[in-house]
Protein backbone atom coordinates (compact mmCIF):
# COMPACT_ATOMS: atom_id res chain seq x y z
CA UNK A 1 10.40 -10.00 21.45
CA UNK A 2 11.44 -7.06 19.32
CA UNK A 3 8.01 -5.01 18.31
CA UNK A 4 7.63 -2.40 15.62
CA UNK A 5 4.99 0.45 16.43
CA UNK A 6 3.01 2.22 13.69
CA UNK A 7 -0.14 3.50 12.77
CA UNK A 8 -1.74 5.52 10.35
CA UNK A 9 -0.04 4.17 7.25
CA UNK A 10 -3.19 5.27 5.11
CA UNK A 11 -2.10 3.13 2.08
CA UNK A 12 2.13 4.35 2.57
CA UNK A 13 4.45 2.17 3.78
CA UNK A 14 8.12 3.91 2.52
CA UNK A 15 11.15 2.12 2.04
CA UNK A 16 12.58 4.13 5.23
CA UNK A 17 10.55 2.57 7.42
CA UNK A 18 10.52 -0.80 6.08
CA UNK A 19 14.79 -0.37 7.14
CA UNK A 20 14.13 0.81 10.51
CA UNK A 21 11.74 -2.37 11.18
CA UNK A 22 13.91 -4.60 9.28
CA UNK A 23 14.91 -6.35 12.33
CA UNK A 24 11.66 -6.32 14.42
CA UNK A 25 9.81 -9.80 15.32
CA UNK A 26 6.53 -8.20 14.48
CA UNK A 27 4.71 -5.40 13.75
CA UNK A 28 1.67 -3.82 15.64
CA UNK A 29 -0.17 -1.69 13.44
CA UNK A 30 -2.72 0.97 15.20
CA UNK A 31 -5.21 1.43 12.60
CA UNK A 32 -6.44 3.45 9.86
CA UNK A 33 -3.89 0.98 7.14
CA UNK A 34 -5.86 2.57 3.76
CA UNK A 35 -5.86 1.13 0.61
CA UNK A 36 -7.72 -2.31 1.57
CA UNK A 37 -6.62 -5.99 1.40
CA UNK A 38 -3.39 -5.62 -0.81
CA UNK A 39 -1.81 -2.84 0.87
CA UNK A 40 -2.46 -4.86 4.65
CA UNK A 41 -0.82 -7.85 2.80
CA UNK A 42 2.49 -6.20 1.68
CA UNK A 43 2.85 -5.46 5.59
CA UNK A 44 2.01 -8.81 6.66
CA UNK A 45 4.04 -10.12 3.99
CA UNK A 46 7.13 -8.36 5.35
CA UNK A 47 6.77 -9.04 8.83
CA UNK A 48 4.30 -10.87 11.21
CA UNK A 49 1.46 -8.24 12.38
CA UNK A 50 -0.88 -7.94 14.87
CA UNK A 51 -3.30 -5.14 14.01
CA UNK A 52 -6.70 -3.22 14.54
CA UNK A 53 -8.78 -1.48 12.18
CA UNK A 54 -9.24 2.13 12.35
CA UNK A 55 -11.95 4.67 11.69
CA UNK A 56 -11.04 5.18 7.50
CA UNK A 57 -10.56 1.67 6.84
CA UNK A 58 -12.89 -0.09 5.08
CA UNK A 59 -14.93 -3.26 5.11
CA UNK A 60 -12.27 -5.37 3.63
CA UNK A 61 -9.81 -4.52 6.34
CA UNK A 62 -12.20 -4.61 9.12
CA UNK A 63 -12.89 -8.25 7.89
CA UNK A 64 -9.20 -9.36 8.56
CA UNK A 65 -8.27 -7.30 11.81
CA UNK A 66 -10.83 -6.15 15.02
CA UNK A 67 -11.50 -3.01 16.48
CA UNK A 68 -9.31 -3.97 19.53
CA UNK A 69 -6.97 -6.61 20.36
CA UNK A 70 -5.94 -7.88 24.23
CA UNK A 71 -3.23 -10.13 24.50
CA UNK A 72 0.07 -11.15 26.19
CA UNK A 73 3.60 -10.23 24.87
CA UNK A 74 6.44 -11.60 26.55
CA UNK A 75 4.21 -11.22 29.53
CA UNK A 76 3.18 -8.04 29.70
CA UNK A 77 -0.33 -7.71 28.89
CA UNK A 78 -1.20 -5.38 25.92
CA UNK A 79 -4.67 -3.27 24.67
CA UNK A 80 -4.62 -2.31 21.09
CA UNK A 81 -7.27 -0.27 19.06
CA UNK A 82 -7.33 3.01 17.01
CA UNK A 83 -9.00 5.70 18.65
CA UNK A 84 -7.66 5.98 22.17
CA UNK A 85 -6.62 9.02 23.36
CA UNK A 86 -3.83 10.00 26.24
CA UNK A 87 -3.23 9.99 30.34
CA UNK A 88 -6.23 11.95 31.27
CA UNK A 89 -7.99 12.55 28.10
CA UNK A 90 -9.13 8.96 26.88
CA UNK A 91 -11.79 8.21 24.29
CA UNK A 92 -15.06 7.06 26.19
CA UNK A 93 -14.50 3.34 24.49
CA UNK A 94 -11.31 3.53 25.67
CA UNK A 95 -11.46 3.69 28.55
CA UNK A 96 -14.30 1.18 28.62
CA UNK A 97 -11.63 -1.12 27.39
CA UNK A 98 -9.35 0.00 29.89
CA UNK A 99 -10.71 -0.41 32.92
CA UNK A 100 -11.90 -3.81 31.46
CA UNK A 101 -9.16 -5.68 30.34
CA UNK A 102 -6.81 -3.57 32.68
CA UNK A 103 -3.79 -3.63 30.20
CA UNK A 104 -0.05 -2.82 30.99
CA UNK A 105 0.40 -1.36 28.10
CA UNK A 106 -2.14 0.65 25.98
CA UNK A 107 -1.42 1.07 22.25
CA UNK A 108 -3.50 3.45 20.18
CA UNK A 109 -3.36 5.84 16.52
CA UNK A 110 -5.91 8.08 15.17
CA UNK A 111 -4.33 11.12 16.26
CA UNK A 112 -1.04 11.33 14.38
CA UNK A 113 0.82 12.80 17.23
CA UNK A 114 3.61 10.62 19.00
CA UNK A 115 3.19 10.42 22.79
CA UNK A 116 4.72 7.90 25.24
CA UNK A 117 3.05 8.51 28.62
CA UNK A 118 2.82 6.45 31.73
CA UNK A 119 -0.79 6.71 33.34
CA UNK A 120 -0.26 6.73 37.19
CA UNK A 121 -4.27 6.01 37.47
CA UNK A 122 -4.28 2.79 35.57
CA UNK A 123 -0.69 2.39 36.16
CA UNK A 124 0.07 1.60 32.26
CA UNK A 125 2.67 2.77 29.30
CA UNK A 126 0.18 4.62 26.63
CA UNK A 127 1.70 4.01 23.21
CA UNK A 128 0.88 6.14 20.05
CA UNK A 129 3.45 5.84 17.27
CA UNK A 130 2.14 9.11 15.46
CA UNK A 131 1.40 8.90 11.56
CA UNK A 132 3.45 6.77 9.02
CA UNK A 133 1.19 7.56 6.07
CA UNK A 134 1.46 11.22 4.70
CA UNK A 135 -2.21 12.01 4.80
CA UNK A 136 -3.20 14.53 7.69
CA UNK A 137 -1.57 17.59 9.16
CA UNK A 138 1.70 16.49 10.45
CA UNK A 139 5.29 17.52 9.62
CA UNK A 140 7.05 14.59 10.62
CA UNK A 141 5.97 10.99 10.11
CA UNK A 142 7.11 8.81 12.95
CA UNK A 143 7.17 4.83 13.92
CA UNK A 144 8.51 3.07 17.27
CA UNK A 145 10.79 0.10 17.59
CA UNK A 146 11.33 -1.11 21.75
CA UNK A 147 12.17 -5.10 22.88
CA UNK A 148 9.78 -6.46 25.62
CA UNK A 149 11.75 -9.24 27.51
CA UNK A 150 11.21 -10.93 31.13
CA UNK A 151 7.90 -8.71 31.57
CA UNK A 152 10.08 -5.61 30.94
CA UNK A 153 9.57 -3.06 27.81
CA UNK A 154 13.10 -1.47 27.20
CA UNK A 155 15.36 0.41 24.22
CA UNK A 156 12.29 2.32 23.01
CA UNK A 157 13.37 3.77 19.81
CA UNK A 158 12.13 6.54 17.78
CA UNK A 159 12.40 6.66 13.98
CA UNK A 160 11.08 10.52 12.06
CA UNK A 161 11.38 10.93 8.64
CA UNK A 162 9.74 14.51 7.27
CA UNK A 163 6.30 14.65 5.22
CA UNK A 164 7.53 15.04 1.95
C-alpha cells in the first residue's frame, strides 16, 4: 500500500501537493482539514482517505471523520488522531490511546512541525507530516509519501514546498 501523510490543510490543498500524492493508494489526513464538508470532499474525491478531525474543525467535519482512528495497514497496526505530541512528550489523550490500542505506528498533526521518531518505550514509528495549509507559523509546508508492504514501512519520502 502506498500512503500519503498530511495534516493541517486548514482549507489548502495546492496543486503541488496534489502531484507529489498523485500516485499514492490513499491518503491519511491528521486533522485540522478547515473549510468544512466541501473542502474534505475535494480530498476524498481525489484519493481514498482515512482521516481524523482536529481541534479547528468544525461540526460538519467532525460528523464525517472521529477523533482517532485504529486500524490495520498492510499489517502493521496504525493510531491516528490530531493532537499527539512526540517520543517523550505525548499529549495526556495520547498516550491514553497509546498504551491502549498499543499501535506500531502513531500518526498525529496539530503541531505543524515534521518529526519522524521511533519511540524505544512503546517501540513505535511517531508520524507527523508538519502543516500543508499556510495558516500558522511555519516556513515550509511539508507532506509524507512511504509504501507499507509485508508488515514493513519503507521509501519514506519527504515533499517541502515554502509558505508563500
Amino acid at each position: 500500500m502506498y500512503i500519503g501523510l498530511i495534516s493541517d490543510t486548514h482549507g489548502v490543498f495546492d496543486r503541488e501537493f496534489k502531484d507529489f500524492l498523485q500516485p499514492v493508494d490513499e491518503i491519511w489526513h491528521a486533522g485540522d482539514w478547515g473549510h468544512g464538508e466541501e473542502f474534505t470532499r475535494s480530498i476524498s474525491d481525489f484519493k481514498p482517505v482515512r482521516g481524523v478531525y482536529g481541534n479547528c474543525d468544525g461540526q460538519d467535519i467532525r460528523g464525517i471523520y472521529p477523533a482517532h482512528q485504529f486500524f490495520v495497514c498492510e499489517g502493521k497496526s496504525v493510531l491516528m488522531t490530531h493532537i499527539g505530541g512526540y517520543p517523550g512528550h505525548y499529549d495526556m489523550r495520547a498516550r491514553a490511546l497509546i498504551e491502549s490500542y498499543r499501535p506500531e505506528i502513531f500518526v498525529c498533526g496539530h503541531s505543524h512541525i515534521l518529526k519522524v521518531m521511533f519511540d524505544e518505550h512503546y517501540q513505535m514509528l511517531t508520524l507527523n507530516p508538519g502543516a500543508c495549509g499556510i495558516q500558522g507559523w511555519q516556513v515550509v509546508r511539508t507532506a509524507l509519501r512511504f509504501r507499507i508492504e509485508n508488515a514493513e514501512l519503507k521509501d519514506v519520502e519527504l515533499f517541502q514546498l515554502p509558505r508563500y
